[in-house]
C-alpha atoms as a PDB file:
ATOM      1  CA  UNK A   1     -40.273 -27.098-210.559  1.00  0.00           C
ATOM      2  CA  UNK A   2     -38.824 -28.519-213.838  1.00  0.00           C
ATOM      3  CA  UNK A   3     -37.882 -31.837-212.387  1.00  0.00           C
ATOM      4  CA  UNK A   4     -41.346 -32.090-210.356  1.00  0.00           C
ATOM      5  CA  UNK A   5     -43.398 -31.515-214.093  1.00  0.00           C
ATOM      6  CA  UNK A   6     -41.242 -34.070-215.666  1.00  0.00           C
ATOM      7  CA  UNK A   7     -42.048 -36.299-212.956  1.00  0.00           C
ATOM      8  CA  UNK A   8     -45.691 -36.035-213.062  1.00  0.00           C
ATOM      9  CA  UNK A   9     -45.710 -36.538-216.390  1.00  0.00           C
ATOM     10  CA  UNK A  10     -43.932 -39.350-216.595  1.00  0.00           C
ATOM     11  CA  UNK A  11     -46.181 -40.699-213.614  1.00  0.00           C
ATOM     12  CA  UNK A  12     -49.724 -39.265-214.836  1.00  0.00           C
ATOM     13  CA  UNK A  13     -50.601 -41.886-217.602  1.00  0.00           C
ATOM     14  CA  UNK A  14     -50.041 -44.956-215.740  1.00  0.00           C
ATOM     15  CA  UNK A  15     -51.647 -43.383-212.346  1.00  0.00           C
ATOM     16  CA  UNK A  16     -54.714 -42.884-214.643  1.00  0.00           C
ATOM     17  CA  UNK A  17     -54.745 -45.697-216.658  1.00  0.00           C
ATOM     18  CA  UNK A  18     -57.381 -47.903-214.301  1.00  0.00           C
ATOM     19  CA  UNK A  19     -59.724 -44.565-213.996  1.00  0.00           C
ATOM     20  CA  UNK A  20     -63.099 -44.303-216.407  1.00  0.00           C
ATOM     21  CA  UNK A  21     -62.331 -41.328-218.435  1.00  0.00           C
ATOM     22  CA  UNK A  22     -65.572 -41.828-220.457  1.00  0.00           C
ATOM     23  CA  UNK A  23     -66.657 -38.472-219.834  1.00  0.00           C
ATOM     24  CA  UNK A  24     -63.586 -36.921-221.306  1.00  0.00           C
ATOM     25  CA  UNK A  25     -62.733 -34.962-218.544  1.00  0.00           C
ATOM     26  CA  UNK A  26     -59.634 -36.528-217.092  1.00  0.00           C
ATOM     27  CA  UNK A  27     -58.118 -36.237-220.279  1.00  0.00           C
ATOM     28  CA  UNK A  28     -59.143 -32.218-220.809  1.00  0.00           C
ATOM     29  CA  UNK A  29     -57.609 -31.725-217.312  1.00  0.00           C
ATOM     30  CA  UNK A  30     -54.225 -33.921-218.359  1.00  0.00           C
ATOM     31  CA  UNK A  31     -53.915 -31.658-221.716  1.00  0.00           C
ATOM     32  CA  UNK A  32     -54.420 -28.254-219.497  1.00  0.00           C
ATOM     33  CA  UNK A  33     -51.835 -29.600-217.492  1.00  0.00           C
ATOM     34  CA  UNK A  34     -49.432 -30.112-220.050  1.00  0.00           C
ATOM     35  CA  UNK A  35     -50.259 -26.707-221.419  1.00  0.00           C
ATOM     36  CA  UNK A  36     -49.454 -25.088-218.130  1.00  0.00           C
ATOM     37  CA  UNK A  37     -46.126 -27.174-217.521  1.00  0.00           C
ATOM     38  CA  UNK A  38     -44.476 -27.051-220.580  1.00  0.00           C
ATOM     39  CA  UNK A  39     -43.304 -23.487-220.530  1.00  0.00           C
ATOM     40  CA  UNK A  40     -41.763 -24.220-217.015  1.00  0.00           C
ATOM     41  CA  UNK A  41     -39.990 -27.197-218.533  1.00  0.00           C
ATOM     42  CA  UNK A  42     -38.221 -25.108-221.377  1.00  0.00           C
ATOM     43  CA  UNK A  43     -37.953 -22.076-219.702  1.00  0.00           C
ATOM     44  CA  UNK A  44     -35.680 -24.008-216.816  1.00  0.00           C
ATOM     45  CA  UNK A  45     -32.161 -22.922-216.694  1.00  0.00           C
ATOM     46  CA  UNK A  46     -30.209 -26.621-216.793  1.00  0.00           C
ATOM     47  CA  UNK A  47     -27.348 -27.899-218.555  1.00  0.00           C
ATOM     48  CA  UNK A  48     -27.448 -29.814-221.710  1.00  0.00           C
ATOM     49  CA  UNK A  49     -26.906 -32.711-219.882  1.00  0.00           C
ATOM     50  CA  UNK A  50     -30.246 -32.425-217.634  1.00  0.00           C
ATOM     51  CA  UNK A  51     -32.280 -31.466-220.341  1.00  0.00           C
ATOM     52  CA  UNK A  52     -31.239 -34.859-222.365  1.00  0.00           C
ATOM     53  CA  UNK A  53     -32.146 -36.590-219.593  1.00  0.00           C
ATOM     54  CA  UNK A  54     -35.728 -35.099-219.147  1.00  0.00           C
ATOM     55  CA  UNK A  55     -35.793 -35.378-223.136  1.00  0.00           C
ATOM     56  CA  UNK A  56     -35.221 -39.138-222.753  1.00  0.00           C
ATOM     57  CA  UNK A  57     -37.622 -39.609-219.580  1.00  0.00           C
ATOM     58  CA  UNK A  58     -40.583 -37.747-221.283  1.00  0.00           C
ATOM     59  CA  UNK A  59     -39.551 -39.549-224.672  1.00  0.00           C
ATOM     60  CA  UNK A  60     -39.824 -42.940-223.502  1.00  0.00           C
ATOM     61  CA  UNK A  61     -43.099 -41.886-221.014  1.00  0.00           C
ATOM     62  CA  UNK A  62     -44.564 -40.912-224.518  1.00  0.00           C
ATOM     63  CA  UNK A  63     -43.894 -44.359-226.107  1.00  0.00           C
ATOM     64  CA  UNK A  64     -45.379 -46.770-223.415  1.00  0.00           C
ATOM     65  CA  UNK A  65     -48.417 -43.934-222.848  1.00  0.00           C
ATOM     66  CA  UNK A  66     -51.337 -46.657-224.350  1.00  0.00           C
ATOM     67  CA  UNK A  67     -54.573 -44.598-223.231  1.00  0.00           C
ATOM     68  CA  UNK A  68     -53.158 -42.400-224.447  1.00  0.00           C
ATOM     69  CA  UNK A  69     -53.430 -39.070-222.162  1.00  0.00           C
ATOM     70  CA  UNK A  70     -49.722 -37.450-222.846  1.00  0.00           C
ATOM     71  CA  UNK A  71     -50.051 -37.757-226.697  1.00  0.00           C
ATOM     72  CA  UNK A  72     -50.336 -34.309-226.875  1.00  0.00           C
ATOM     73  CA  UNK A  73     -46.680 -33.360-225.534  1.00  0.00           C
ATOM     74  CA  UNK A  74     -44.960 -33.679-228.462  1.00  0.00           C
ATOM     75  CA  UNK A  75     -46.668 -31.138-230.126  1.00  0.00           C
ATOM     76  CA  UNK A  76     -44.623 -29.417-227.931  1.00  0.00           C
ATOM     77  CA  UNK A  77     -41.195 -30.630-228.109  1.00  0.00           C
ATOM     78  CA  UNK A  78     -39.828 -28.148-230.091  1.00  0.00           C
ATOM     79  CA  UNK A  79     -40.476 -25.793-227.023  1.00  0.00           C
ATOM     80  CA  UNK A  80     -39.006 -28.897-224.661  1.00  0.00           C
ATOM     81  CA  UNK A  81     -35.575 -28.759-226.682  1.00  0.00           C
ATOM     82  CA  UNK A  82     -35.448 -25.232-225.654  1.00  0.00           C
ATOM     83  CA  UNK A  83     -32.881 -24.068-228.051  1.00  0.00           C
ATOM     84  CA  UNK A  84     -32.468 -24.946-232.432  1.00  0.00           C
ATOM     85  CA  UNK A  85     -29.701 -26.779-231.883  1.00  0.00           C
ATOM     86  CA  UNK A  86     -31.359 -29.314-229.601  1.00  0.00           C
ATOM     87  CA  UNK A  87     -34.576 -29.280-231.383  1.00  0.00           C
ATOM     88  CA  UNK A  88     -32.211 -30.109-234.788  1.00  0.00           C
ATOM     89  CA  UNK A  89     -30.632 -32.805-233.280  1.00  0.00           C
ATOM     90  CA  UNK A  90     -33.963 -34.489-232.281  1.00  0.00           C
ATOM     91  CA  UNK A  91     -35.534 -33.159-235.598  1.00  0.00           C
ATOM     92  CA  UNK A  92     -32.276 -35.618-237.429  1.00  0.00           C
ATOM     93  CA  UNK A  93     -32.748 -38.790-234.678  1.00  0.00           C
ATOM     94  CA  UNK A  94     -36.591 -38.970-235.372  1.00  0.00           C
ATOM     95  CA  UNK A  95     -37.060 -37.917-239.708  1.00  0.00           C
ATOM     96  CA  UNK A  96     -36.161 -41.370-241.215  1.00  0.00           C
ATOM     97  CA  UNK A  97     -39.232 -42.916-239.062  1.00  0.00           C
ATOM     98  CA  UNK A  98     -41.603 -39.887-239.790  1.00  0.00           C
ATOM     99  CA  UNK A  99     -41.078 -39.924-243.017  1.00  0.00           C
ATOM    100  CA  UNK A 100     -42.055 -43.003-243.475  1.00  0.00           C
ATOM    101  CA  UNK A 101     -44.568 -43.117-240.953  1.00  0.00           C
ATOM    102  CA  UNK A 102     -46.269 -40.053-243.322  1.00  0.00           C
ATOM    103  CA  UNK A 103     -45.252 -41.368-246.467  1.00  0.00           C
ATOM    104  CA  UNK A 104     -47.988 -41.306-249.206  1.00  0.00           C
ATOM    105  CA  UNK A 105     -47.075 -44.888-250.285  1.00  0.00           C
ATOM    106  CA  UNK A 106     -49.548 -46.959-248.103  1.00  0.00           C
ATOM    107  CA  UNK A 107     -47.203 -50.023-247.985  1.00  0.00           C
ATOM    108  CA  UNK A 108     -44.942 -47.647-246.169  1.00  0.00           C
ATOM    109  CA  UNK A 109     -47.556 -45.479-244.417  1.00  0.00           C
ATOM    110  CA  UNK A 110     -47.943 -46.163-240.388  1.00  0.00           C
ATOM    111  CA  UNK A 111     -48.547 -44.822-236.824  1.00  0.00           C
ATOM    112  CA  UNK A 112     -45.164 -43.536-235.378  1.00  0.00           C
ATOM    113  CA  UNK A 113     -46.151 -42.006-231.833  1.00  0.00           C
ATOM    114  CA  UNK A 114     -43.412 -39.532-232.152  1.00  0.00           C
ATOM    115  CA  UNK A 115     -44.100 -38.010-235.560  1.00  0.00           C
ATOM    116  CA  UNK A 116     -45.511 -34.833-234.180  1.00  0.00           C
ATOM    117  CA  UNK A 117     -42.559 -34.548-232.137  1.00  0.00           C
ATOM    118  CA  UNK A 118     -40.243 -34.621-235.170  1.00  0.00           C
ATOM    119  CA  UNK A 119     -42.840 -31.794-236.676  1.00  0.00           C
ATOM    120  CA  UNK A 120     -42.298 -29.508-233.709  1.00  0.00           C
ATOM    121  CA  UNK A 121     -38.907 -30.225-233.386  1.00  0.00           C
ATOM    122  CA  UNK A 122     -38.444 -28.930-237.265  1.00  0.00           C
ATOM    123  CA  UNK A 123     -40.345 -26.350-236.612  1.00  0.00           C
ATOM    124  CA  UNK A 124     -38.705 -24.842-233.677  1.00  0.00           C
ATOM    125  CA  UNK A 125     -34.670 -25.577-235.493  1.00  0.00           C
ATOM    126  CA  UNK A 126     -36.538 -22.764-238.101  1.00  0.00           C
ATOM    127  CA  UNK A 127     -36.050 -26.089-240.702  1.00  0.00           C
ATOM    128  CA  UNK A 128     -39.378 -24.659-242.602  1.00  0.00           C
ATOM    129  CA  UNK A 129     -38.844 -25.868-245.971  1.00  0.00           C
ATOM    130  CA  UNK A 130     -38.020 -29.006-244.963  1.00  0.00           C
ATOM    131  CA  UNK A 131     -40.828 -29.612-242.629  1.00  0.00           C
ATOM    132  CA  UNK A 132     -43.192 -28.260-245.708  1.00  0.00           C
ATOM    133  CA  UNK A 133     -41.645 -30.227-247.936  1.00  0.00           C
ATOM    134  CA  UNK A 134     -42.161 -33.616-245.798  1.00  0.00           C
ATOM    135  CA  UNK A 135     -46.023 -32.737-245.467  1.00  0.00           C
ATOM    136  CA  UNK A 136     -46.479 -32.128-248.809  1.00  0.00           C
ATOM    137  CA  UNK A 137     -49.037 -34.861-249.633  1.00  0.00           C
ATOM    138  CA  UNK A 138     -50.441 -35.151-246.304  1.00  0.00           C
ATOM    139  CA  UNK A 139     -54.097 -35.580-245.341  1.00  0.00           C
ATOM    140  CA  UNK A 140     -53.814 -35.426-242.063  1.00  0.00           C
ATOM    141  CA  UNK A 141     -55.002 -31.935-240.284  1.00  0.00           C
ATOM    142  CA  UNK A 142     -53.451 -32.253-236.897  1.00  0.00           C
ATOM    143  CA  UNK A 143     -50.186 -32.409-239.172  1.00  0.00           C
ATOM    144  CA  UNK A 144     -51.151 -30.215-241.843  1.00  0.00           C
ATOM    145  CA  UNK A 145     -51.504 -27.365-239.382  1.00  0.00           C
ATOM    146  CA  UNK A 146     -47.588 -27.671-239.105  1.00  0.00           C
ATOM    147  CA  UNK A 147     -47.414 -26.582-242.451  1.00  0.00           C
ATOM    148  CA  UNK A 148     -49.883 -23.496-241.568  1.00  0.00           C
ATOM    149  CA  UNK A 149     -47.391 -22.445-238.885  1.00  0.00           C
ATOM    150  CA  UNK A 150     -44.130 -22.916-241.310  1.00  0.00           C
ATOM    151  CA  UNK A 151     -45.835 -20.574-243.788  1.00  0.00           C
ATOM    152  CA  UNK A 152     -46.338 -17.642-241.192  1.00  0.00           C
ATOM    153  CA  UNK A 153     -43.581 -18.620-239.812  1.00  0.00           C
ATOM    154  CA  UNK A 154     -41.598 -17.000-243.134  1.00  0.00           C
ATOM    155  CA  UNK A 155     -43.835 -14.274-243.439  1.00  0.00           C
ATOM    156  CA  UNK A 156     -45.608 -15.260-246.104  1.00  0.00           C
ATOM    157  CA  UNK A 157     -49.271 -15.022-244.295  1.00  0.00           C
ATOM    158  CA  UNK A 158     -51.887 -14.732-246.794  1.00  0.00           C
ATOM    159  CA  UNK A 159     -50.486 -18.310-248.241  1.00  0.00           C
ATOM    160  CA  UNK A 160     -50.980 -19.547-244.658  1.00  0.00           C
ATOM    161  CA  UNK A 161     -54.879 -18.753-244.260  1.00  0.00           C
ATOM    162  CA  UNK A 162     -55.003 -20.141-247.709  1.00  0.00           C
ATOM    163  CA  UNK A 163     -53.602 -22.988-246.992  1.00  0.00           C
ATOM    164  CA  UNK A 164     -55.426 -23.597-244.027  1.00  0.00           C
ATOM    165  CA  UNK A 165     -58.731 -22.481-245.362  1.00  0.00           C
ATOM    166  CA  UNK A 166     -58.135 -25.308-248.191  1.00  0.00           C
ATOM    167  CA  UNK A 167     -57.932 -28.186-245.325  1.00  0.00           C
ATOM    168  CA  UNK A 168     -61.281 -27.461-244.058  1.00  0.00           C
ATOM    169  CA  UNK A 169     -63.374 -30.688-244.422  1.00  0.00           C
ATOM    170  CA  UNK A 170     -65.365 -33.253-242.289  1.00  0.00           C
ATOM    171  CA  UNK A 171     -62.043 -34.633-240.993  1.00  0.00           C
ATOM    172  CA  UNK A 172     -60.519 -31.557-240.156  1.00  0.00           C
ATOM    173  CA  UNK A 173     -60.528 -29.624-236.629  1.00  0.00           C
ATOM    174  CA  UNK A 174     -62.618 -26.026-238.071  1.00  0.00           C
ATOM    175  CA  UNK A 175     -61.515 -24.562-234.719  1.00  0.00           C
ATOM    176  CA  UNK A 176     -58.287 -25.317-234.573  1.00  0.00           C
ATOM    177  CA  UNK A 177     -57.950 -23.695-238.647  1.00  0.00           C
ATOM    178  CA  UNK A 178     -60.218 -20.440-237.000  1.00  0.00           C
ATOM    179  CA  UNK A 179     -57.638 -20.327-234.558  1.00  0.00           C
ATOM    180  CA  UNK A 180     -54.815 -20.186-236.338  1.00  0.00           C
ATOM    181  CA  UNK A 181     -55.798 -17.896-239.110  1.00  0.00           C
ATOM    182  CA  UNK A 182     -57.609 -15.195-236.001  1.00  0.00           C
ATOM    183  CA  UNK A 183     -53.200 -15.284-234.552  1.00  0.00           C
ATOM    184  CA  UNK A 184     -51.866 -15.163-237.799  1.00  0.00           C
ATOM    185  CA  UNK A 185     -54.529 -11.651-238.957  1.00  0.00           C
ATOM    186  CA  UNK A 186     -53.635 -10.628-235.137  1.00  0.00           C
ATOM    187  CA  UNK A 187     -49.930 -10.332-235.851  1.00  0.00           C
ATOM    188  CA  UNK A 188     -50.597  -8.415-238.661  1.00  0.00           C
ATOM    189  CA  UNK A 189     -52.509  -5.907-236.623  1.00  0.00           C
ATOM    190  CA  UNK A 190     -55.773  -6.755-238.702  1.00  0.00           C
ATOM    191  CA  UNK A 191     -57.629  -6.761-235.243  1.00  0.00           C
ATOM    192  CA  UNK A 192     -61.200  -6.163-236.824  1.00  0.00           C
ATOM    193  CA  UNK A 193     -60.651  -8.570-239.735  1.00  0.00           C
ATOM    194  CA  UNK A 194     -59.619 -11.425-237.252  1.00  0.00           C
ATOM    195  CA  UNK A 195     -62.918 -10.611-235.170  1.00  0.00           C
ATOM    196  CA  UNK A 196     -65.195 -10.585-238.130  1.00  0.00           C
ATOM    197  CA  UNK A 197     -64.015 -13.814-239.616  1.00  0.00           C
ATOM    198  CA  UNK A 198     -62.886 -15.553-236.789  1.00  0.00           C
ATOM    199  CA  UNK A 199     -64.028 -14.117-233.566  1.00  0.00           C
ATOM    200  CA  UNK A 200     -67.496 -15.062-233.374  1.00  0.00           C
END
């Protein structure tokens, strides 16, 4: 099942890429689908060896995906590594690039399609202060939420909704922010909290 979701992946971009997708909807069905597959991905029970490889195929799918309709898959690599010391490892081949790609400096500053994957990666090796410390002067929300997650991530909560309360602007995804403060009150057990602010 593993192998078959890597494959379609790899395949789904360029299958697509002749298709009008003005409405939006082949792209809403492409990100369910990589919602769904992902956990069968890192959940399958393969050598390091396979996983590298399926690391590498989806890697290099990624990279030549121009639409693009896979760019959200490496919000999830940390999951894809499927262990810390894989998701290190990719967290240390990829930082040099993202950091540069996210610098402040604008001479420096630049798109680098795999920056979210370094993010995720951090995140899942538990390399919190690190990843926090590397978004520091972002703008950026889709990788400003990383920091959001980091934060929880430690236990320290209330900073978190802070934090992610302060990012709300024009620019910024409001229901991705409600979302992610409504889990963070929900693991506290502050169900009716959550609802109130968040819920509706």
């Amino acid at each position: 099942a593993a192998e078959g979701a890597v494959s379609f992946l790899e395949r789904v971009s360029p299958a697509l890429e002749n298709v009008d997708s003005s409405s939006g909807a082949i792209g809403t069905a492409v990100n369910r689908a990589i919602t769904q597959l992902v956990p069968i991905i890192s959940a399958a029970p393969v050598d390091h060896k396979i996983r590298a490889k399926w690391l590498d195929r989806l890697y290099e799918a990624h990279a030549a995906d121009e639409i693009p309709y896979i760019e959200l898959l490496t919000d999830y690599w940390g999951e894809l590594c499927a262990s810390k010391e894989t998701a290190s490892a990719w967290a240390d081949n990829l930082l040099s690039i993202t950091r540069m790609a996210l610098s402040p400096d604008k001479n420096l500053r630049g798109h680098f399609h795999a920056a979210s994957a370094c993010l995720s990666s951090l995140f899942h090796a538990e390399r919190y202060s690190e990843l926090i410390e590397i978004l520091e002067a972002e703008r950026y929300w889709p990788y400003k939420r990383w920091v959001v997650k980091a934060l929880a991530a430690q236990g320290r909560n209330e900073e978190a909704m802070r934090y992610a309360e302060s990012c709300r602007s024009p620019y910024a995804n409001d229901t991705d922010i409600d979302r992610l403060c409504e889990e963070i009150l929900l693991s506290m057990g502050r169900t009716d909290e959550a609802y109130a602010r968040y819920g509706v």
